[in-house]
PDB file of N, CA and C in Angstrom:
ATOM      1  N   UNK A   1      87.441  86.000 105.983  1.00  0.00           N
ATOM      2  CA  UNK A   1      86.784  86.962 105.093  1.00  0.00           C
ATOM      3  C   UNK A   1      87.634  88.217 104.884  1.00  0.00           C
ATOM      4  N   UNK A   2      88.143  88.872 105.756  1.00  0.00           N
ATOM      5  CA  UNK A   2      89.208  90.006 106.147  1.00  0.00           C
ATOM      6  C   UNK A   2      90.313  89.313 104.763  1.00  0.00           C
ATOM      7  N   UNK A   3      90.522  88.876 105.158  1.00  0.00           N
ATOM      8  CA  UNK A   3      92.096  87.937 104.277  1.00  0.00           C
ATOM      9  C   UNK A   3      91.450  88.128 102.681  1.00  0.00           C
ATOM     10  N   UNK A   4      90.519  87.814 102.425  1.00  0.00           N
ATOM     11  CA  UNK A   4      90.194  88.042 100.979  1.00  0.00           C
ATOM     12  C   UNK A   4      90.236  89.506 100.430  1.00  0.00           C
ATOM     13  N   UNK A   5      89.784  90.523 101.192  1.00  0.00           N
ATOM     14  CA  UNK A   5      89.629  92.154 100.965  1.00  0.00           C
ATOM     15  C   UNK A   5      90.830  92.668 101.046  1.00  0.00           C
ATOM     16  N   UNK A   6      92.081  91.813 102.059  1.00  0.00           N
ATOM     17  CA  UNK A   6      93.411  92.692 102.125  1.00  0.00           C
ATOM     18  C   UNK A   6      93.779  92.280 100.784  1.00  0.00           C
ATOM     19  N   UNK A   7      94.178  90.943 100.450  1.00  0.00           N
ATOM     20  CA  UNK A   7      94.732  90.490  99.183  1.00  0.00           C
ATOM     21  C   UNK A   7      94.124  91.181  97.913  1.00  0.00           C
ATOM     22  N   UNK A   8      92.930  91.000  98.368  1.00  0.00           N
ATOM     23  CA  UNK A   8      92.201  91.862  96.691  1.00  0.00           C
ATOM     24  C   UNK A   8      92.486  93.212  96.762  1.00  0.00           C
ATOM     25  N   UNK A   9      92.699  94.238  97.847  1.00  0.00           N
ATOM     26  CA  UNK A   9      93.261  95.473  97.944  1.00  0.00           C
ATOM     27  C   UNK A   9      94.669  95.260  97.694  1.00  0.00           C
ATOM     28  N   UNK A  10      95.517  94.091  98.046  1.00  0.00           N
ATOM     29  CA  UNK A  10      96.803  94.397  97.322  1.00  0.00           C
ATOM     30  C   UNK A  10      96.887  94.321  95.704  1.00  0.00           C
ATOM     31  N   UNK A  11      96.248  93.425  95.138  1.00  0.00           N
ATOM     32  CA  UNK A  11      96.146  93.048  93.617  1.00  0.00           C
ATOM     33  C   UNK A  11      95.583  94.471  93.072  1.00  0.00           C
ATOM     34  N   UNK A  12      94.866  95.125  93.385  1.00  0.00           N
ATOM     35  CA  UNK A  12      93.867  96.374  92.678  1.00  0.00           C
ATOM     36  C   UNK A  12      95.056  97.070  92.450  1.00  0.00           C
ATOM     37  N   UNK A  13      96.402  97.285  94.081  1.00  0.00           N
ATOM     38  CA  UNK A  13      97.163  98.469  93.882  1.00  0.00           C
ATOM     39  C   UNK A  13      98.326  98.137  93.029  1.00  0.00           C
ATOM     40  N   UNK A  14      98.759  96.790  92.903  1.00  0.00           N
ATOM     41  CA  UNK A  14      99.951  96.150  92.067  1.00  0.00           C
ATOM     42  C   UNK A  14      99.383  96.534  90.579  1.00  0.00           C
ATOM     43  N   UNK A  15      97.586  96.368  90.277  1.00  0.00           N
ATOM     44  CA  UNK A  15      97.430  96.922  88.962  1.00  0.00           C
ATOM     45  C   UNK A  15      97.914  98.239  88.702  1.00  0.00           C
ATOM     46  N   UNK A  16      97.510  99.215  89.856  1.00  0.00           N
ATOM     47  CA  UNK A  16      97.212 101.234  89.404  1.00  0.00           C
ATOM     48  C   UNK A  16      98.841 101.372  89.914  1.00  0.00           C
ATOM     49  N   UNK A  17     100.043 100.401  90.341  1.00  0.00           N
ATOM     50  CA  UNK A  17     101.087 100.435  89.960  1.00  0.00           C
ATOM     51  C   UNK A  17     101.449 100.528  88.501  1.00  0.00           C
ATOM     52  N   UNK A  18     101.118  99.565  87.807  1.00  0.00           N
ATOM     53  CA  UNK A  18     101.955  99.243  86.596  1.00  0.00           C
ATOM     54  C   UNK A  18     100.725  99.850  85.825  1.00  0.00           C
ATOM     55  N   UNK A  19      99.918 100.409  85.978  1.00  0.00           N
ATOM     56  CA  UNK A  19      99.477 101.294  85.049  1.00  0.00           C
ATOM     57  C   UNK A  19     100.283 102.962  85.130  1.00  0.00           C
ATOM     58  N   UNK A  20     100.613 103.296  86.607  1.00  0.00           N
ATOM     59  CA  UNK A  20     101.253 104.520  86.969  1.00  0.00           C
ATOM     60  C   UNK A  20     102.749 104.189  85.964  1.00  0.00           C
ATOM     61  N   UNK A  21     103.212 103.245  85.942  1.00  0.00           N
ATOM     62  CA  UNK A  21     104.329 102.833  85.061  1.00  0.00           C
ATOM     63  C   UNK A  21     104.376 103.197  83.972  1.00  0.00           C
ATOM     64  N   UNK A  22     103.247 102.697  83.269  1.00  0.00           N
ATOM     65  CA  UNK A  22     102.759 102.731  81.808  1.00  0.00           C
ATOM     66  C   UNK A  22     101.923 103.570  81.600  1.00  0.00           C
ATOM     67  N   UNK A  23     102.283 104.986  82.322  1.00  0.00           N
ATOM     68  CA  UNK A  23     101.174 106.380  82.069  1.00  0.00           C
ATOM     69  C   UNK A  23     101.346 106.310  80.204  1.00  0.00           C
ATOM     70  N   UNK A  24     102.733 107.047  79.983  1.00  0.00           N
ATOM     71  CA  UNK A  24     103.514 107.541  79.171  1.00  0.00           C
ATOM     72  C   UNK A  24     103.232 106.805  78.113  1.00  0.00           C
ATOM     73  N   UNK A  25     103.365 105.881  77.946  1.00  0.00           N
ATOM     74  CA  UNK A  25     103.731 104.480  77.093  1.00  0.00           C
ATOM     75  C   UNK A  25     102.437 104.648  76.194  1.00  0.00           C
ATOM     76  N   UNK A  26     102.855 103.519  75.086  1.00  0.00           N
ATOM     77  CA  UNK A  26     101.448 103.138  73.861  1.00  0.00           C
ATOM     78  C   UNK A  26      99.889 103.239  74.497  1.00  0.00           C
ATOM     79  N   UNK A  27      99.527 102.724  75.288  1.00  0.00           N
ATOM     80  CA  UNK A  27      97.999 102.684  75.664  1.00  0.00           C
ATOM     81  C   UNK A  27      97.332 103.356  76.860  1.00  0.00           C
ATOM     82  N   UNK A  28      98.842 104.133  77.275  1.00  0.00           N
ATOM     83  CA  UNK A  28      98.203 104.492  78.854  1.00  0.00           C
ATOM     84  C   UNK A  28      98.117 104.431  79.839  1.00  0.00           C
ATOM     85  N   UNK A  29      97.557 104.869  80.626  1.00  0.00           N
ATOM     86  CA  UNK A  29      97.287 105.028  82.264  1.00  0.00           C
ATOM     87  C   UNK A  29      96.433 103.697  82.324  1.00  0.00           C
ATOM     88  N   UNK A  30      94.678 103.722  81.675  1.00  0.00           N
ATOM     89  CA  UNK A  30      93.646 103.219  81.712  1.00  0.00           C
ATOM     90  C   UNK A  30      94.185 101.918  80.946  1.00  0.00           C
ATOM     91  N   UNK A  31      94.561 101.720  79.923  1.00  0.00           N
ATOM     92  CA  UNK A  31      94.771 100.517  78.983  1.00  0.00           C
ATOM     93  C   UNK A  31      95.769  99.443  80.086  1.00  0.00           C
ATOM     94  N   UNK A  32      96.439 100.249  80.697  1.00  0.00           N
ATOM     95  CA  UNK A  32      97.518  99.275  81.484  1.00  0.00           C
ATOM     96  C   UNK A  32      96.919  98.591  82.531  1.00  0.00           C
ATOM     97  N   UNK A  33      96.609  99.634  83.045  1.00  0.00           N
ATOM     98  CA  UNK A  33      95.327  99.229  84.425  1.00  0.00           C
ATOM     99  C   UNK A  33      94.269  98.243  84.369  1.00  0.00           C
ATOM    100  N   UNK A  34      93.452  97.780  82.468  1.00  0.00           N
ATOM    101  CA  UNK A  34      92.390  97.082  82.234  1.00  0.00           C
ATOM    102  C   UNK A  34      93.348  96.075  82.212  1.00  0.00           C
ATOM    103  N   UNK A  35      94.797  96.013  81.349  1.00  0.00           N
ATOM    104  CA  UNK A  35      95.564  94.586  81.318  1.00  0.00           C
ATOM    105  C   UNK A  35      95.264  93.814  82.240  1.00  0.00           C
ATOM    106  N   UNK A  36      96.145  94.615  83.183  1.00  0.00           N
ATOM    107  CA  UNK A  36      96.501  94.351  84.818  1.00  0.00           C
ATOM    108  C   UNK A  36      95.566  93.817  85.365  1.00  0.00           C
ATOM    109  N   UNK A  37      94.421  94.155  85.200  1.00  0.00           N
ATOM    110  CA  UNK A  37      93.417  93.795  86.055  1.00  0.00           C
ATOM    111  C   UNK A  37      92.748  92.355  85.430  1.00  0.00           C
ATOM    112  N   UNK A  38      92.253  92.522  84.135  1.00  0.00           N
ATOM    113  CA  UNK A  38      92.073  91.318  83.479  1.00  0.00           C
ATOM    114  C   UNK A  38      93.367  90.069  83.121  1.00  0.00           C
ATOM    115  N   UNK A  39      94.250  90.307  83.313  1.00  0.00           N
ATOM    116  CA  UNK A  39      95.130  89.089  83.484  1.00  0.00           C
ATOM    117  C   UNK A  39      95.712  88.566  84.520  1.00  0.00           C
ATOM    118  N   UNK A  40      96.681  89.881  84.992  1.00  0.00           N
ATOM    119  CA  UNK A  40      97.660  89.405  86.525  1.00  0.00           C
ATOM    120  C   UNK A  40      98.419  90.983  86.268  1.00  0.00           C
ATOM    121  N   UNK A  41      98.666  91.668  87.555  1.00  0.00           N
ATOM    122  CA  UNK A  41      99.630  92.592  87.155  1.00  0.00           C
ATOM    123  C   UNK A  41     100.991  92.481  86.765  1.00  0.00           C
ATOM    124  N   UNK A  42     101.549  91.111  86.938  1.00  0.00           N
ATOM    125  CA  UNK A  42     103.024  90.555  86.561  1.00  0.00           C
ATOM    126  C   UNK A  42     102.520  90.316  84.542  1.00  0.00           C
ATOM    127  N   UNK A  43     101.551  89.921  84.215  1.00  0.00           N
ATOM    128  CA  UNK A  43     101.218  90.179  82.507  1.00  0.00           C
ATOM    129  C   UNK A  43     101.204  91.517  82.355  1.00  0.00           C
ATOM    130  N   UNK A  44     100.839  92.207  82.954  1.00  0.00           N
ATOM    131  CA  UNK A  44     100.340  93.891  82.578  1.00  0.00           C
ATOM    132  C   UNK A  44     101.982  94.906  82.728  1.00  0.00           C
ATOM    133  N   UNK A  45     102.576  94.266  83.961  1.00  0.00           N
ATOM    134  CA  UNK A  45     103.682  94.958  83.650  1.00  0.00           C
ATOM    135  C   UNK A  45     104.846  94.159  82.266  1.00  0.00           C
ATOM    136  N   UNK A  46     104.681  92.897  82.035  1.00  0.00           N
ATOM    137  CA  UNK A  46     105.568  92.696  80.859  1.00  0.00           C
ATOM    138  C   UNK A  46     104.866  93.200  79.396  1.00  0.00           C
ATOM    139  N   UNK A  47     103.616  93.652  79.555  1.00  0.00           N
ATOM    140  CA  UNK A  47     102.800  94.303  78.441  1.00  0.00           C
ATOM    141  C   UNK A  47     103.883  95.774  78.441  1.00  0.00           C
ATOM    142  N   UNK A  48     103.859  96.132  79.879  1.00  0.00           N
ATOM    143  CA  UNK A  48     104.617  97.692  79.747  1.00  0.00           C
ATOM    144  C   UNK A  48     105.877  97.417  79.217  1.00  0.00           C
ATOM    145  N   UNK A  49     106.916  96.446  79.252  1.00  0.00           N
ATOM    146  CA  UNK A  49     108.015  96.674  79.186  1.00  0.00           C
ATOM    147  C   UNK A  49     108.634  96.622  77.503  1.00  0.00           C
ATOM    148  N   UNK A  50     107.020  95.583  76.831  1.00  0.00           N
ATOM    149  CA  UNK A  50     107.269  95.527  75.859  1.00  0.00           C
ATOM    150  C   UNK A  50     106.747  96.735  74.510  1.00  0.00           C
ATOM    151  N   UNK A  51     106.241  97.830  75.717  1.00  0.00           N
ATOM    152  CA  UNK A  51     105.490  98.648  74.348  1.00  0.00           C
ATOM    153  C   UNK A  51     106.801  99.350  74.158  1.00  0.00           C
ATOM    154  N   UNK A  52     105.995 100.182  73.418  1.00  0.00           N
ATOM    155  CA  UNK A  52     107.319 101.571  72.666  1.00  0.00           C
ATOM    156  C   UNK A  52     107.646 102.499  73.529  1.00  0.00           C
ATOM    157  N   UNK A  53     108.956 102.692  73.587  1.00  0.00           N
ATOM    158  CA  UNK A  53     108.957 103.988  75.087  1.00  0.00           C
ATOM    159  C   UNK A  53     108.101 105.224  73.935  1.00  0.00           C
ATOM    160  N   UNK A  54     107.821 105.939  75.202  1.00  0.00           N
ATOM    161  CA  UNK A  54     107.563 107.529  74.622  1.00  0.00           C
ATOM    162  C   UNK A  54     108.094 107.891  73.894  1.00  0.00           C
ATOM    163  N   UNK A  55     107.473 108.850  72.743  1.00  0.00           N
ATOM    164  CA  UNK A  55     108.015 109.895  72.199  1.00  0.00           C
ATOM    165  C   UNK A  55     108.661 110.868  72.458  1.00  0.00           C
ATOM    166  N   UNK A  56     109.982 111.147  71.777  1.00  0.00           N
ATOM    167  CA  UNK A  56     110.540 112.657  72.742  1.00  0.00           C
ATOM    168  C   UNK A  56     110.273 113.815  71.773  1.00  0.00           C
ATOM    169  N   UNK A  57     109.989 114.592  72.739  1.00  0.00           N
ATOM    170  CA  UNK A  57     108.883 116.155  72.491  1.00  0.00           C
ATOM    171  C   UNK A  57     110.332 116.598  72.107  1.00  0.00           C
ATOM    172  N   UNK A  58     110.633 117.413  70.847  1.00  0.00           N
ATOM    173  CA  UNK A  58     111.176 118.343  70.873  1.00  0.00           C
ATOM    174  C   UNK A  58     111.080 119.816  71.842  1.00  0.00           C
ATOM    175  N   UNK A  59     112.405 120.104  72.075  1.00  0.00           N
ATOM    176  CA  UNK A  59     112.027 121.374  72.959  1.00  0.00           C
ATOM    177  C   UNK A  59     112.470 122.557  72.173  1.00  0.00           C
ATOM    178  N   UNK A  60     111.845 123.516  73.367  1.00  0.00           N
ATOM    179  CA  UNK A  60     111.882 124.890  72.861  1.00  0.00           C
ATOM    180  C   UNK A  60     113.089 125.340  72.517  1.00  0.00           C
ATOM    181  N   UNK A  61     113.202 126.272  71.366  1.00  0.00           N
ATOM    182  CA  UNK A  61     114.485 127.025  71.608  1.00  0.00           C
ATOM    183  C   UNK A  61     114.280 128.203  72.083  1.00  0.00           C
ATOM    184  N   UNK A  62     115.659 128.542  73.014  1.00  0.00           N
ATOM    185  CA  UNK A  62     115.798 130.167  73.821  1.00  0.00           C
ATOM    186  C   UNK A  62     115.562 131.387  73.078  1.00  0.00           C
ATOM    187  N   UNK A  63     115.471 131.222  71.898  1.00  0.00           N
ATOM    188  CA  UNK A  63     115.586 132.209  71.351  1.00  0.00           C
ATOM    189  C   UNK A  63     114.611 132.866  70.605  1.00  0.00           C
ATOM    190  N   UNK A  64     112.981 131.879  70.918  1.00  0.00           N
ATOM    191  CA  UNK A  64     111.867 132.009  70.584  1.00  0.00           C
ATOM    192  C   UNK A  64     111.438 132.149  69.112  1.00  0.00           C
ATOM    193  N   UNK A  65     110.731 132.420  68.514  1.00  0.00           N
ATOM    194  CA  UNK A  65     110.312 131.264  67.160  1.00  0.00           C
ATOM    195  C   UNK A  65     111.350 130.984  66.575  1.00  0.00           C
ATOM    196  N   UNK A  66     111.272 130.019  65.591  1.00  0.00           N
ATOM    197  CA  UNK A  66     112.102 129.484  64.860  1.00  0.00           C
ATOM    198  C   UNK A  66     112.377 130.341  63.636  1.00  0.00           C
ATOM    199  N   UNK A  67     111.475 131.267  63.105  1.00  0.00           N
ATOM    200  CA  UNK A  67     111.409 131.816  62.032  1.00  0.00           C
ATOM    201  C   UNK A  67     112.079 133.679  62.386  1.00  0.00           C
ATOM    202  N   UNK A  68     112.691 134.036  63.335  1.00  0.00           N
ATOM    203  CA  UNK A  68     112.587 135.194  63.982  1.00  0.00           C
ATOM    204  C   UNK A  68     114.333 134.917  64.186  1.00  0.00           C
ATOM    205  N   UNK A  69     115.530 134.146  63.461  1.00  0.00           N
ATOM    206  CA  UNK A  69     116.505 134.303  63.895  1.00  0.00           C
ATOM    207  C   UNK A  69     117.254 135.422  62.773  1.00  0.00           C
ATOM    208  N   UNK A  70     118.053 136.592  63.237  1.00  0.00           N
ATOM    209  CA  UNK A  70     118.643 137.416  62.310  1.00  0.00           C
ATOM    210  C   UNK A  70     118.152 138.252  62.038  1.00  0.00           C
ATOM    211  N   UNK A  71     116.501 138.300  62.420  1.00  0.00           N
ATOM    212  CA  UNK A  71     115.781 140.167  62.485  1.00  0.00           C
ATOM    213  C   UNK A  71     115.865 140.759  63.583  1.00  0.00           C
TER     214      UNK A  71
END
Protein backbone atom coordinates (compact mmCIF):
# COMPACT_ATOMS: atom_id res chain seq x y z
CA UNK A 1 0.00 0.00 0.00
CA UNK A 2 3.06 2.40 1.07
CA UNK A 3 4.56 1.58 -2.56
CA UNK A 4 1.48 3.03 -4.28
CA UNK A 5 1.58 6.66 -2.28
CA UNK A 6 5.53 6.87 -2.80
CA UNK A 7 5.15 6.31 -6.65
CA UNK A 8 2.04 8.49 -6.91
CA UNK A 9 4.05 11.21 -4.84
CA UNK A 10 6.80 10.76 -7.35
CA UNK A 11 4.45 11.18 -10.56
CA UNK A 12 2.51 14.42 -8.87
CA UNK A 13 6.27 15.96 -8.47
CA UNK A 14 7.67 14.89 -12.13
CA UNK A 15 4.22 16.81 -13.14
CA UNK A 16 4.84 20.44 -10.84
CA UNK A 17 8.43 19.73 -12.45
CA UNK A 18 7.61 20.23 -16.00
CA UNK A 19 5.05 22.59 -15.25
CA UNK A 20 7.92 24.72 -13.13
CA UNK A 21 9.62 24.27 -16.71
CA UNK A 22 6.83 25.54 -18.63
CA UNK A 23 6.06 28.57 -16.16
CA UNK A 24 7.11 31.06 -18.98
CA UNK A 25 5.98 29.28 -22.03
CA UNK A 26 2.38 29.38 -24.15
CA UNK A 27 -0.02 27.95 -21.40
CA UNK A 28 1.77 28.14 -18.20
CA UNK A 29 2.46 27.03 -14.88
CA UNK A 30 -1.30 25.43 -14.48
CA UNK A 31 -1.83 24.32 -18.29
CA UNK A 32 1.50 22.27 -18.06
CA UNK A 33 0.76 20.76 -14.80
CA UNK A 34 -3.10 19.64 -16.15
CA UNK A 35 -1.01 18.03 -19.34
CA UNK A 36 1.27 16.31 -17.10
CA UNK A 37 -1.06 15.06 -15.00
CA UNK A 38 -3.71 13.93 -17.50
CA UNK A 39 -1.29 12.13 -19.80
CA UNK A 40 2.29 11.22 -18.38
CA UNK A 41 4.79 13.90 -17.39
CA UNK A 42 7.28 12.57 -20.22
CA UNK A 43 3.91 13.94 -22.79
CA UNK A 44 3.69 17.16 -20.75
CA UNK A 45 7.29 17.84 -20.92
CA UNK A 46 7.48 17.20 -24.92
CA UNK A 47 4.22 19.54 -24.92
CA UNK A 48 6.89 22.09 -23.24
CA UNK A 49 9.55 21.66 -25.61
CA UNK A 50 7.32 22.08 -28.40
CA UNK A 51 5.54 25.43 -27.47
CA UNK A 52 6.91 28.90 -28.35
CA UNK A 53 9.74 30.08 -26.12
CA UNK A 54 8.82 33.35 -24.35
CA UNK A 55 8.55 36.58 -25.45
CA UNK A 56 11.45 38.96 -24.95
CA UNK A 57 10.37 42.08 -22.92
CA UNK A 58 12.07 44.91 -24.26
CA UNK A 59 14.15 46.73 -21.69
CA UNK A 60 14.49 49.89 -20.20
CA UNK A 61 16.61 52.53 -21.41
CA UNK A 62 19.18 54.42 -18.90
CA UNK A 63 18.25 57.33 -19.88
CA UNK A 64 14.57 57.26 -18.93
CA UNK A 65 11.63 58.03 -21.27
CA UNK A 66 12.00 57.59 -24.63
CA UNK A 67 10.54 60.90 -25.56
CA UNK A 68 12.91 63.11 -23.09
CA UNK A 69 16.25 62.61 -25.26
CA UNK A 70 17.95 66.23 -26.12
CA UNK A 71 15.87 68.42 -23.54
Amino acid sequence: MIHYLILGAVYIALCMLVAFIGRRRKWGYWGYLWSSVLFTPALGFMFVLAADAPPKRPRASAGGKAGDQGK
